[in-house]
PDB file of N, CA and C in Angstrom:
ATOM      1  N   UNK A   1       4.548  -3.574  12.469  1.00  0.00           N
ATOM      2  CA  UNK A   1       4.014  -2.614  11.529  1.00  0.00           C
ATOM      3  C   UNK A   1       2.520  -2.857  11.369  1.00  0.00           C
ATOM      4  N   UNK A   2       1.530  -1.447  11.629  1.00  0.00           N
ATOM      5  CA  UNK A   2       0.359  -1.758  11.229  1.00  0.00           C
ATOM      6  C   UNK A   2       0.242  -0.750  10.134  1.00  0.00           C
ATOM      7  N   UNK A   3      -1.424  -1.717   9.104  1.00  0.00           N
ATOM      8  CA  UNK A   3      -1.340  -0.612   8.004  1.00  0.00           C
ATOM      9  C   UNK A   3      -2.978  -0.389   8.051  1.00  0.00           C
ATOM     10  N   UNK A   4      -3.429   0.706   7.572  1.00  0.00           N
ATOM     11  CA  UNK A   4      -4.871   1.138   7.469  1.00  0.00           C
ATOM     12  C   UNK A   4      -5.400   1.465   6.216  1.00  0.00           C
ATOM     13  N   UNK A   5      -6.084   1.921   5.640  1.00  0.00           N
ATOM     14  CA  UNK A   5      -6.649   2.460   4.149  1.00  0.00           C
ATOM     15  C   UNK A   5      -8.326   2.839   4.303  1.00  0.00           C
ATOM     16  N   UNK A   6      -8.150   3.967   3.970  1.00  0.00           N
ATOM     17  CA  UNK A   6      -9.751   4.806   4.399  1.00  0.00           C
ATOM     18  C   UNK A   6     -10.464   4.128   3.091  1.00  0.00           C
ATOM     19  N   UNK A   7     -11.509   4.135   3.460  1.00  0.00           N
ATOM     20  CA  UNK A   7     -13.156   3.395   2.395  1.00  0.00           C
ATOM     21  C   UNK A   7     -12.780   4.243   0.763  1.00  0.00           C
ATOM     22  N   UNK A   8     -12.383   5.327   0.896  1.00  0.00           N
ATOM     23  CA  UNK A   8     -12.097   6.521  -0.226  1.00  0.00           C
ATOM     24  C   UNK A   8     -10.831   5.731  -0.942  1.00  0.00           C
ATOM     25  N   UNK A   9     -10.281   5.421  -0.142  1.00  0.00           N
ATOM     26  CA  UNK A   9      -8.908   5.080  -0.743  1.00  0.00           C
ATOM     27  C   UNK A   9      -8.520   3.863  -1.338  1.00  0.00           C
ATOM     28  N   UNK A  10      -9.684   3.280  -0.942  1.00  0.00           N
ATOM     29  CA  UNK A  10      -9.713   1.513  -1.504  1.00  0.00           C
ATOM     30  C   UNK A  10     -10.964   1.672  -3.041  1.00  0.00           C
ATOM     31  N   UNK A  11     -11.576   2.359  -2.859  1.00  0.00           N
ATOM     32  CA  UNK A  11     -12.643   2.755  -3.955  1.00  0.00           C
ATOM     33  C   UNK A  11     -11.878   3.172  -4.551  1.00  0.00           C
ATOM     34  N   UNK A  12     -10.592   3.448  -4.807  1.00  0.00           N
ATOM     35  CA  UNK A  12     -10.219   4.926  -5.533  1.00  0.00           C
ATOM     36  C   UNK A  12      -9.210   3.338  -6.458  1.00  0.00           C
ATOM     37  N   UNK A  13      -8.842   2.648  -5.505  1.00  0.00           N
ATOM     38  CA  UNK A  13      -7.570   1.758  -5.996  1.00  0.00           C
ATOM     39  C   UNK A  13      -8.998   0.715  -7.081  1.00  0.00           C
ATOM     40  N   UNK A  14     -10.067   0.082  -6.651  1.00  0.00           N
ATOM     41  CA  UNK A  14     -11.077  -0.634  -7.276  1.00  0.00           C
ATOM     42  C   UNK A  14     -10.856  -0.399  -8.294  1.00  0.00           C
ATOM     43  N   UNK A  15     -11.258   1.613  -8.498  1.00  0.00           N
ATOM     44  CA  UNK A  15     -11.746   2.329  -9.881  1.00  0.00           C
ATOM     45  C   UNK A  15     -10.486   2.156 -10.990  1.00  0.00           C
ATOM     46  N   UNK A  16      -9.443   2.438 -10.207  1.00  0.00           N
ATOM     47  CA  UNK A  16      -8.494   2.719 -11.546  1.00  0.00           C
ATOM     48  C   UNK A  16      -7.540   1.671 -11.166  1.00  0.00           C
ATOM     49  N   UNK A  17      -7.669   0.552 -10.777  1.00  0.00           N
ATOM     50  CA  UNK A  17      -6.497  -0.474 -10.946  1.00  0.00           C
ATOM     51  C   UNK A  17      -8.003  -1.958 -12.107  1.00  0.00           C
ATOM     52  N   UNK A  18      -9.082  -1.403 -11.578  1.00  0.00           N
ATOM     53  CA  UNK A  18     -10.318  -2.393 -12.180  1.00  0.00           C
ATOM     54  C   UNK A  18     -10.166  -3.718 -10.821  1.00  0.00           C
ATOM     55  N   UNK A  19     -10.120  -3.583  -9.884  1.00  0.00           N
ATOM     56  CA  UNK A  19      -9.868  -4.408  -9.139  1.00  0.00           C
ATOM     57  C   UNK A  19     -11.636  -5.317  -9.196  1.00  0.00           C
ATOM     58  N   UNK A  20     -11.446  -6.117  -8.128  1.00  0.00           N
ATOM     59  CA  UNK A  20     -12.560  -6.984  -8.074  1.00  0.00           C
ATOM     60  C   UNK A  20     -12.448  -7.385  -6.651  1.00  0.00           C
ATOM     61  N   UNK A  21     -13.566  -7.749  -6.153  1.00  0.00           N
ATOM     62  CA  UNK A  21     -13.630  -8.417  -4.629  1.00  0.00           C
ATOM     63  C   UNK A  21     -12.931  -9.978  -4.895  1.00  0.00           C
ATOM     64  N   UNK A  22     -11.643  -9.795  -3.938  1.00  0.00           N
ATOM     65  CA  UNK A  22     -10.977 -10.817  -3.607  1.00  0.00           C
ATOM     66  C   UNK A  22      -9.551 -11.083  -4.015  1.00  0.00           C
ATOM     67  N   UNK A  23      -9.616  -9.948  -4.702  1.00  0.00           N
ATOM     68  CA  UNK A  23      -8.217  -9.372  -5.325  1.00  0.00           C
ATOM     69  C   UNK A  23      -7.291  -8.885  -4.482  1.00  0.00           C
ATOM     70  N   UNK A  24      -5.766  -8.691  -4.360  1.00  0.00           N
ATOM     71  CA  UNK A  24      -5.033  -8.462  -3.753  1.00  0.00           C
ATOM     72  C   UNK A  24      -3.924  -7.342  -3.872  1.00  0.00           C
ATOM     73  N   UNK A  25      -3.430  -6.167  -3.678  1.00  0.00           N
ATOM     74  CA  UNK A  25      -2.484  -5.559  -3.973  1.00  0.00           C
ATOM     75  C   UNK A  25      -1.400  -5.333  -3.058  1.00  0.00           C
ATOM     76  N   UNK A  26      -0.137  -5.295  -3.279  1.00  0.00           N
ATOM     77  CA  UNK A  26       1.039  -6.219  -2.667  1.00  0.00           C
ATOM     78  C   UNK A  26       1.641  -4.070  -2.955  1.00  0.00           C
ATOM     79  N   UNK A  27       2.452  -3.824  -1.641  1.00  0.00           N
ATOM     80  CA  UNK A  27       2.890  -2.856  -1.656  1.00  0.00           C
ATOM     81  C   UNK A  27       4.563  -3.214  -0.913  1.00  0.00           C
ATOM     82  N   UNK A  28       5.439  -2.486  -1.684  1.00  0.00           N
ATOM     83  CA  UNK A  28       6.897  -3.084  -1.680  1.00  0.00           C
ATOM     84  C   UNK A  28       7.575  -2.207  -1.848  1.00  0.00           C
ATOM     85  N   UNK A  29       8.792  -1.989  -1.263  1.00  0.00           N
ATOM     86  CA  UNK A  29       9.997  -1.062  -2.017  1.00  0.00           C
ATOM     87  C   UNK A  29      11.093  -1.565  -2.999  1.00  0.00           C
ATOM     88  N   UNK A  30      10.884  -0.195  -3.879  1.00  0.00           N
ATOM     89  CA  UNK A  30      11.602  -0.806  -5.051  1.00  0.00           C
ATOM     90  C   UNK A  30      12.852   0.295  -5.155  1.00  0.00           C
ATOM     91  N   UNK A  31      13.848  -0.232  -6.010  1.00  0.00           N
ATOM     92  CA  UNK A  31      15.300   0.354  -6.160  1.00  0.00           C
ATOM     93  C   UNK A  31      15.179   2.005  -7.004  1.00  0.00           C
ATOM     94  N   UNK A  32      14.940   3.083  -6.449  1.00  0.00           N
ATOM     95  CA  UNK A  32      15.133   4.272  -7.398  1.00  0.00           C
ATOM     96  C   UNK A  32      13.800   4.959  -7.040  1.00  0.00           C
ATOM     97  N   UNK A  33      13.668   6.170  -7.328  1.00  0.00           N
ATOM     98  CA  UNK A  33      12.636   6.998  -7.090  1.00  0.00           C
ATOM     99  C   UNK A  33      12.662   7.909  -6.233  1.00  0.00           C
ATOM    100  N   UNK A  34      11.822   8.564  -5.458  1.00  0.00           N
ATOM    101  CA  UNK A  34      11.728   9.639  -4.341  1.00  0.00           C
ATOM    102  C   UNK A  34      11.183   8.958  -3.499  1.00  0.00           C
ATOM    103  N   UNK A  35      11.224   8.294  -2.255  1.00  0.00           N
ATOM    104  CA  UNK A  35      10.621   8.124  -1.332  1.00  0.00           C
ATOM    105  C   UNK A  35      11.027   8.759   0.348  1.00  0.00           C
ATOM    106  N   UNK A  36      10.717   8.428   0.742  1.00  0.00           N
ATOM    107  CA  UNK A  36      10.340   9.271   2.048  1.00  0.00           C
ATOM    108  C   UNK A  36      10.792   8.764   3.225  1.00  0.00           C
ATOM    109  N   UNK A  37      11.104   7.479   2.934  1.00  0.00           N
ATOM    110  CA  UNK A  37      11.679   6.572   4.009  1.00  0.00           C
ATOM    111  C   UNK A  37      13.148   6.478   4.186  1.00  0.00           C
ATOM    112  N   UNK A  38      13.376   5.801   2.693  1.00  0.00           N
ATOM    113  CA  UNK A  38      14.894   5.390   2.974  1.00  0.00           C
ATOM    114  C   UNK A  38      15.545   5.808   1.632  1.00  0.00           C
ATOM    115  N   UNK A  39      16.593   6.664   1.701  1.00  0.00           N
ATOM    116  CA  UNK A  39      17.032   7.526   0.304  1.00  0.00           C
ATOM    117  C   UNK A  39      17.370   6.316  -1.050  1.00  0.00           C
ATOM    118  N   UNK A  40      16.813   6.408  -2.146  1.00  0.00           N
ATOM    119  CA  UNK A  40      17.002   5.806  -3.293  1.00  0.00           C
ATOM    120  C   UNK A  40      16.128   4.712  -3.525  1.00  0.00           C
ATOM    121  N   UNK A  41      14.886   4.751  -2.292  1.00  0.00           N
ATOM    122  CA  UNK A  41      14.308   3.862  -2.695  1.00  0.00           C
ATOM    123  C   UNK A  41      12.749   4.569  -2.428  1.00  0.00           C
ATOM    124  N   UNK A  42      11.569   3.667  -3.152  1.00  0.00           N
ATOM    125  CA  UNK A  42      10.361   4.147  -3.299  1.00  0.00           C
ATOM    126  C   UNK A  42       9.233   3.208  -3.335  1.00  0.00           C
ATOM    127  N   UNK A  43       8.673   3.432  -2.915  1.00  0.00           N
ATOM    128  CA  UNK A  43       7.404   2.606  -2.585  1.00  0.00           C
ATOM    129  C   UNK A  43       6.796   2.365  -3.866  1.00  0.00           C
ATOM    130  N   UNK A  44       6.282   0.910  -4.040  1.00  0.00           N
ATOM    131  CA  UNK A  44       5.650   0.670  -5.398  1.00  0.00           C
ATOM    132  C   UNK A  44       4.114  -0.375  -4.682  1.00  0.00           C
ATOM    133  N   UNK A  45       4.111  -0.521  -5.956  1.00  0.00           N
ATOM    134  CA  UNK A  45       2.518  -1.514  -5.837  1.00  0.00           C
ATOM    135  C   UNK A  45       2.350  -2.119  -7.169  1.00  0.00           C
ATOM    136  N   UNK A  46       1.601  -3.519  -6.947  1.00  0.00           N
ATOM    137  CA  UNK A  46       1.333  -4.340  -8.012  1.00  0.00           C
ATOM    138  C   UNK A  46       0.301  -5.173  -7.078  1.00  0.00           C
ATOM    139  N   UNK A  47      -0.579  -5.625  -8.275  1.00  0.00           N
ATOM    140  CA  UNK A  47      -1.830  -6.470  -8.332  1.00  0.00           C
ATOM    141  C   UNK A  47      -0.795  -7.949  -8.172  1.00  0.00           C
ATOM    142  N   UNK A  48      -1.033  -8.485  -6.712  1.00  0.00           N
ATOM    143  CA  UNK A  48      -0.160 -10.095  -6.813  1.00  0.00           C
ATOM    144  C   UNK A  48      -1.107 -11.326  -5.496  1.00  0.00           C
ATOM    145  N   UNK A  49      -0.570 -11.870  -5.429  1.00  0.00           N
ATOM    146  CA  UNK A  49      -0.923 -13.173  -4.796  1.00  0.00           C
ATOM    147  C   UNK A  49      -0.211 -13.267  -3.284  1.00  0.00           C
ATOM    148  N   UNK A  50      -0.977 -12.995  -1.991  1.00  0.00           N
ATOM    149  CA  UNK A  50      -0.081 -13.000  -1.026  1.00  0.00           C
ATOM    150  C   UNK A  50       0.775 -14.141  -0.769  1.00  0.00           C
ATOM    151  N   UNK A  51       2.051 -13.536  -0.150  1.00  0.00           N
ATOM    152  CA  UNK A  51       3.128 -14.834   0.660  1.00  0.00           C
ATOM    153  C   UNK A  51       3.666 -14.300   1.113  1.00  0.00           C
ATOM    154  N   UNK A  52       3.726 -14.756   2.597  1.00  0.00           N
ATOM    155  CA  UNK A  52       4.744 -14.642   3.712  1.00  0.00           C
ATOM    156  C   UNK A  52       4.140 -13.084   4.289  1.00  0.00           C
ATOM    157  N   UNK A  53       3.267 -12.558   4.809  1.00  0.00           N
ATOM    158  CA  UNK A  53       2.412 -11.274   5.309  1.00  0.00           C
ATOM    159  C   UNK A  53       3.455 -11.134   6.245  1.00  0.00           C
ATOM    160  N   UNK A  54       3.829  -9.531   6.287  1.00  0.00           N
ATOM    161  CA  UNK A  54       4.005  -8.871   7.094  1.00  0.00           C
ATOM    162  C   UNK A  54       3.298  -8.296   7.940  1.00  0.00           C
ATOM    163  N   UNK A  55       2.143  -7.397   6.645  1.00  0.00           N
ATOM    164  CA  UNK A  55       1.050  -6.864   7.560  1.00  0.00           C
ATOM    165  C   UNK A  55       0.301  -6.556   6.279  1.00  0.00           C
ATOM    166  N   UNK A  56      -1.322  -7.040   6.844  1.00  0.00           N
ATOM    167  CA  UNK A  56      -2.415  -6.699   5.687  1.00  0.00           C
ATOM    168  C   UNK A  56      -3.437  -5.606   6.643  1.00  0.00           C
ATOM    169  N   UNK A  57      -4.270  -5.149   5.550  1.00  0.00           N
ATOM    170  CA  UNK A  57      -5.746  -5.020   5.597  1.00  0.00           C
ATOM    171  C   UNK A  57      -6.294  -5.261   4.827  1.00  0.00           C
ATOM    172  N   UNK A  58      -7.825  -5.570   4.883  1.00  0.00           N
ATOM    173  CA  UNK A  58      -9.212  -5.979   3.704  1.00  0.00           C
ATOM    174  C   UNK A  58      -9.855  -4.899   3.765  1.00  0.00           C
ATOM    175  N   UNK A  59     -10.300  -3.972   2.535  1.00  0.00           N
ATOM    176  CA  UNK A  59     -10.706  -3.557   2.528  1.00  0.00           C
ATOM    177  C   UNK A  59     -11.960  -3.298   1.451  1.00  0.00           C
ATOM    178  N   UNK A  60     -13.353  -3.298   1.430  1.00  0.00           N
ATOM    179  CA  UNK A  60     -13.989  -3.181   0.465  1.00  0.00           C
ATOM    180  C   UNK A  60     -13.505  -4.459  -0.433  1.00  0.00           C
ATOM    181  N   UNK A  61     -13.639  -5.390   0.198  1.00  0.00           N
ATOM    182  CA  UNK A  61     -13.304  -7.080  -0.185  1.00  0.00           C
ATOM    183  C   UNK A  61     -11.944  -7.227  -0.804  1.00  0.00           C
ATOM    184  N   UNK A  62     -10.992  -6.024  -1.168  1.00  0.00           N
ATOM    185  CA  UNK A  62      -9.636  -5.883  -1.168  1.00  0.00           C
ATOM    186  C   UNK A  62      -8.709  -6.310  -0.538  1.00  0.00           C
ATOM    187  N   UNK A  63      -7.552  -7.197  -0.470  1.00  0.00           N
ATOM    188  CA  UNK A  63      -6.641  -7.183   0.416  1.00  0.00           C
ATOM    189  C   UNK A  63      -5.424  -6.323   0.046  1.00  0.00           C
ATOM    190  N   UNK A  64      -5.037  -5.790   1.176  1.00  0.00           N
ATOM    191  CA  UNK A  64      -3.905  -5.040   0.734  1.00  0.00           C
ATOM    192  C   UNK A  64      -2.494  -5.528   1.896  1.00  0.00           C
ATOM    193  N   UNK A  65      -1.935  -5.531   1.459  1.00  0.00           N
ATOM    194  CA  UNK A  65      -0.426  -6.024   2.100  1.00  0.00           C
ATOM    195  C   UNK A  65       0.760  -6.214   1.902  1.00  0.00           C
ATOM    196  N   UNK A  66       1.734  -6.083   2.548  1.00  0.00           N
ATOM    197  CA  UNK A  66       2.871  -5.984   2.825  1.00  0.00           C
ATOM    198  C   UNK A  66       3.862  -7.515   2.766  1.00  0.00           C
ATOM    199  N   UNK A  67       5.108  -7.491   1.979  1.00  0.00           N
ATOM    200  CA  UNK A  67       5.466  -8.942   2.639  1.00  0.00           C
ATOM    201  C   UNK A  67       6.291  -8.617   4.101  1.00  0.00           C
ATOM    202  N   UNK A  68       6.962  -9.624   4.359  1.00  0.00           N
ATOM    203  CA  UNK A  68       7.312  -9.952   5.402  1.00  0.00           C
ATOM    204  C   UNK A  68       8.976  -9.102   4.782  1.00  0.00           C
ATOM    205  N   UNK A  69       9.539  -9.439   3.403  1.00  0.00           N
ATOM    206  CA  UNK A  69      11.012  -9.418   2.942  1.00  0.00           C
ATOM    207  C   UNK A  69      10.905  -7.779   2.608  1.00  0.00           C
ATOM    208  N   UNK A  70       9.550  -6.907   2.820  1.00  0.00           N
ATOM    209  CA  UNK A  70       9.779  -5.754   2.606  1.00  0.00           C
ATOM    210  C   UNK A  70       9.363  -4.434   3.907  1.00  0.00           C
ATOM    211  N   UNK A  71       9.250  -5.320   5.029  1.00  0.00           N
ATOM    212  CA  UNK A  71       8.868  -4.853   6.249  1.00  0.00           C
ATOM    213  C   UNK A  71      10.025  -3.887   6.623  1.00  0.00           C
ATOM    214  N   UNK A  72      11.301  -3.781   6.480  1.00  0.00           N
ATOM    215  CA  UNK A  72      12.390  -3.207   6.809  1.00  0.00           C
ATOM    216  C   UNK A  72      11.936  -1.669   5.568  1.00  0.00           C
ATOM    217  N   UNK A  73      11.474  -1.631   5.036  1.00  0.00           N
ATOM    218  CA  UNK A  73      11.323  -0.207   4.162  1.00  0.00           C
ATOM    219  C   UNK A  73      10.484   0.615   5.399  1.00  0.00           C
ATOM    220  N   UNK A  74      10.142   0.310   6.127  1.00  0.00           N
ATOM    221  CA  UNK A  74       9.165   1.498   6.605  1.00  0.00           C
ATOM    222  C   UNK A  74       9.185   1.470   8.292  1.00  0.00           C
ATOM    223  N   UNK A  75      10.671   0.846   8.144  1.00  0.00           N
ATOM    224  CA  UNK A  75      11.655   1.516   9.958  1.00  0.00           C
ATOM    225  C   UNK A  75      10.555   1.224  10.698  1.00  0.00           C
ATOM    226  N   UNK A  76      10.186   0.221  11.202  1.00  0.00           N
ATOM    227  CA  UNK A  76       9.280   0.017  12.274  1.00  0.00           C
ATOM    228  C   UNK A  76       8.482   1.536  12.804  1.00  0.00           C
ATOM    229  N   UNK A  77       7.439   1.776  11.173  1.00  0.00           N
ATOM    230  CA  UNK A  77       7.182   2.641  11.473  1.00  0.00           C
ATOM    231  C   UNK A  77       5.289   2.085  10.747  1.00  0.00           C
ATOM    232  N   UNK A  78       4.178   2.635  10.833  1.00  0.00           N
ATOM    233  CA  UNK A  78       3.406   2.216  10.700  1.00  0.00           C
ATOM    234  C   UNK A  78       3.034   3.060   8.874  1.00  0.00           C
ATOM    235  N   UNK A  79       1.944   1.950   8.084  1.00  0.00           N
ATOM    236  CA  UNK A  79       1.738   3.005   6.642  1.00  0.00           C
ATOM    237  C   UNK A  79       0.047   2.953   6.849  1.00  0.00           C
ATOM    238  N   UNK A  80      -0.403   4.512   6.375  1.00  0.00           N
ATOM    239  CA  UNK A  80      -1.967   4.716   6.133  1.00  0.00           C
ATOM    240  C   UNK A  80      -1.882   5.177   5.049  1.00  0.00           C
ATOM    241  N   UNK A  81      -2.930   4.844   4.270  1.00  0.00           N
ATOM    242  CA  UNK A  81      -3.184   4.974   3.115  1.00  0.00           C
ATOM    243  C   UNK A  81      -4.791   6.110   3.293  1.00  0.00           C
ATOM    244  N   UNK A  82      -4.554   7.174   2.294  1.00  0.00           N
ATOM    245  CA  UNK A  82      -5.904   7.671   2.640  1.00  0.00           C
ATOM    246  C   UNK A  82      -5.631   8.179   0.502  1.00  0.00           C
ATOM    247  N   UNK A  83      -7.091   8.822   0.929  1.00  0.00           N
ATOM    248  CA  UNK A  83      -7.358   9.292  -1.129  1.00  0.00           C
ATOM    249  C   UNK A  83      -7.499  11.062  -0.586  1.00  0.00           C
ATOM    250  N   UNK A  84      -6.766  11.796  -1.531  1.00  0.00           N
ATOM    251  CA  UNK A  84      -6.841  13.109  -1.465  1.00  0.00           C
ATOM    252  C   UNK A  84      -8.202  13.783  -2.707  1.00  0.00           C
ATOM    253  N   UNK A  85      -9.286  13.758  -2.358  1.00  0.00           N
ATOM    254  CA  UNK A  85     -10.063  14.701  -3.188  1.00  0.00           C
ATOM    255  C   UNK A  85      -9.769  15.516  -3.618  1.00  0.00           C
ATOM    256  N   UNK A  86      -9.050  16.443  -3.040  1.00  0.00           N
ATOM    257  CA  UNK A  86      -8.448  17.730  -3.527  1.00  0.00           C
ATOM    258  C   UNK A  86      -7.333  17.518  -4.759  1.00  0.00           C
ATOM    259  N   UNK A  87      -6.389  16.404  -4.824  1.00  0.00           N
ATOM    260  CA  UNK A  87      -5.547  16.358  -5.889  1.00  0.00           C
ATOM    261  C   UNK A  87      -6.007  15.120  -6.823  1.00  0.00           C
ATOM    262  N   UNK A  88      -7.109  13.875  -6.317  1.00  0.00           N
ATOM    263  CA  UNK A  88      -7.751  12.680  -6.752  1.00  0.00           C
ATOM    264  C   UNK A  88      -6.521  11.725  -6.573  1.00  0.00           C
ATOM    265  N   UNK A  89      -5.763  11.801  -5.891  1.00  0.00           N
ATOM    266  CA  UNK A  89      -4.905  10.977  -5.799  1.00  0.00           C
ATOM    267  C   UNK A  89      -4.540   9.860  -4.558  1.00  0.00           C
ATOM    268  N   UNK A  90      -3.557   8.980  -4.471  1.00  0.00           N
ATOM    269  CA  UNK A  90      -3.684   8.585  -2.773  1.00  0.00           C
ATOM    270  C   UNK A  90      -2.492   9.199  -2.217  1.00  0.00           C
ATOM    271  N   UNK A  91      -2.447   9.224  -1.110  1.00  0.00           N
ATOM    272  CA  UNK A  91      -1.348   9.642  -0.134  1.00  0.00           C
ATOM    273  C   UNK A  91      -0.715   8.178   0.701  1.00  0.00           C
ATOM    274  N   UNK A  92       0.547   8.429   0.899  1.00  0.00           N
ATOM    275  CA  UNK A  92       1.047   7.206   1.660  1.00  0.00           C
ATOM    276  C   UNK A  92       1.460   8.057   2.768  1.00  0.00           C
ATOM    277  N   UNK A  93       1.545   7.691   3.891  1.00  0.00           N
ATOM    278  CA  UNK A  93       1.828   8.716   4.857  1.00  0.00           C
ATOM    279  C   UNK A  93       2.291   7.214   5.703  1.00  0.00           C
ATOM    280  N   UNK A  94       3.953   7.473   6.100  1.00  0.00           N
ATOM    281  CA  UNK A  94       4.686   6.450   7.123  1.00  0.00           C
ATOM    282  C   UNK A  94       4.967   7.033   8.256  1.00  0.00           C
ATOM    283  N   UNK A  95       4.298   6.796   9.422  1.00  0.00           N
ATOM    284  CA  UNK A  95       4.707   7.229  10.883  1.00  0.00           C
ATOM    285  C   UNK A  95       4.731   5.918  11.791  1.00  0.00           C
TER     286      UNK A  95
END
């Protein structure tokens, strides 16, 4: 699994999570919601401390990543992260 996140989309997480250079956000599937992958479950995120990487990127002194125990949510399939101007929001897009 590789993951990406456009310059827009890491500025966007800075602004409204208050992040800081060197900070980390941990993206995971959690039990319930709408997601897109695998029925009843949904992609979440929290500000945490890496262990055990599946797959990261740094971005805008950000790390962002995946564990290793949540690599099976996204079917050996790859995640980009981009920011939608048009709605101010981010998009997760799994291919």
């Amino acid at each position: 699994m590789e993951m990406s996140i456009t310059k827009p989309a890491a500025k966007w997480f800075i602004n409204e999570l208050e992040l800081t250079e060197g900070d980390s956000i941990r993206f995971f599937a959690r039990y319930g919601g709408f997601g897109g992958v695998h029925k009843g479950f949904s992609l979440a995120l929290e500000k945490a401390e890496p262990n055990n990487l599946g797959a990261e990127i740094t971005e805008e002194g950000i790390q962002f990543f995946v564990e290793e125990s949540d690599i099976w949510y996204f079917d050996q399939k790859n995640l980009h992260i981009k920011y939608s101007r048009k709605y101010d929001e981010i998009e997760y897009i799994v291919e």
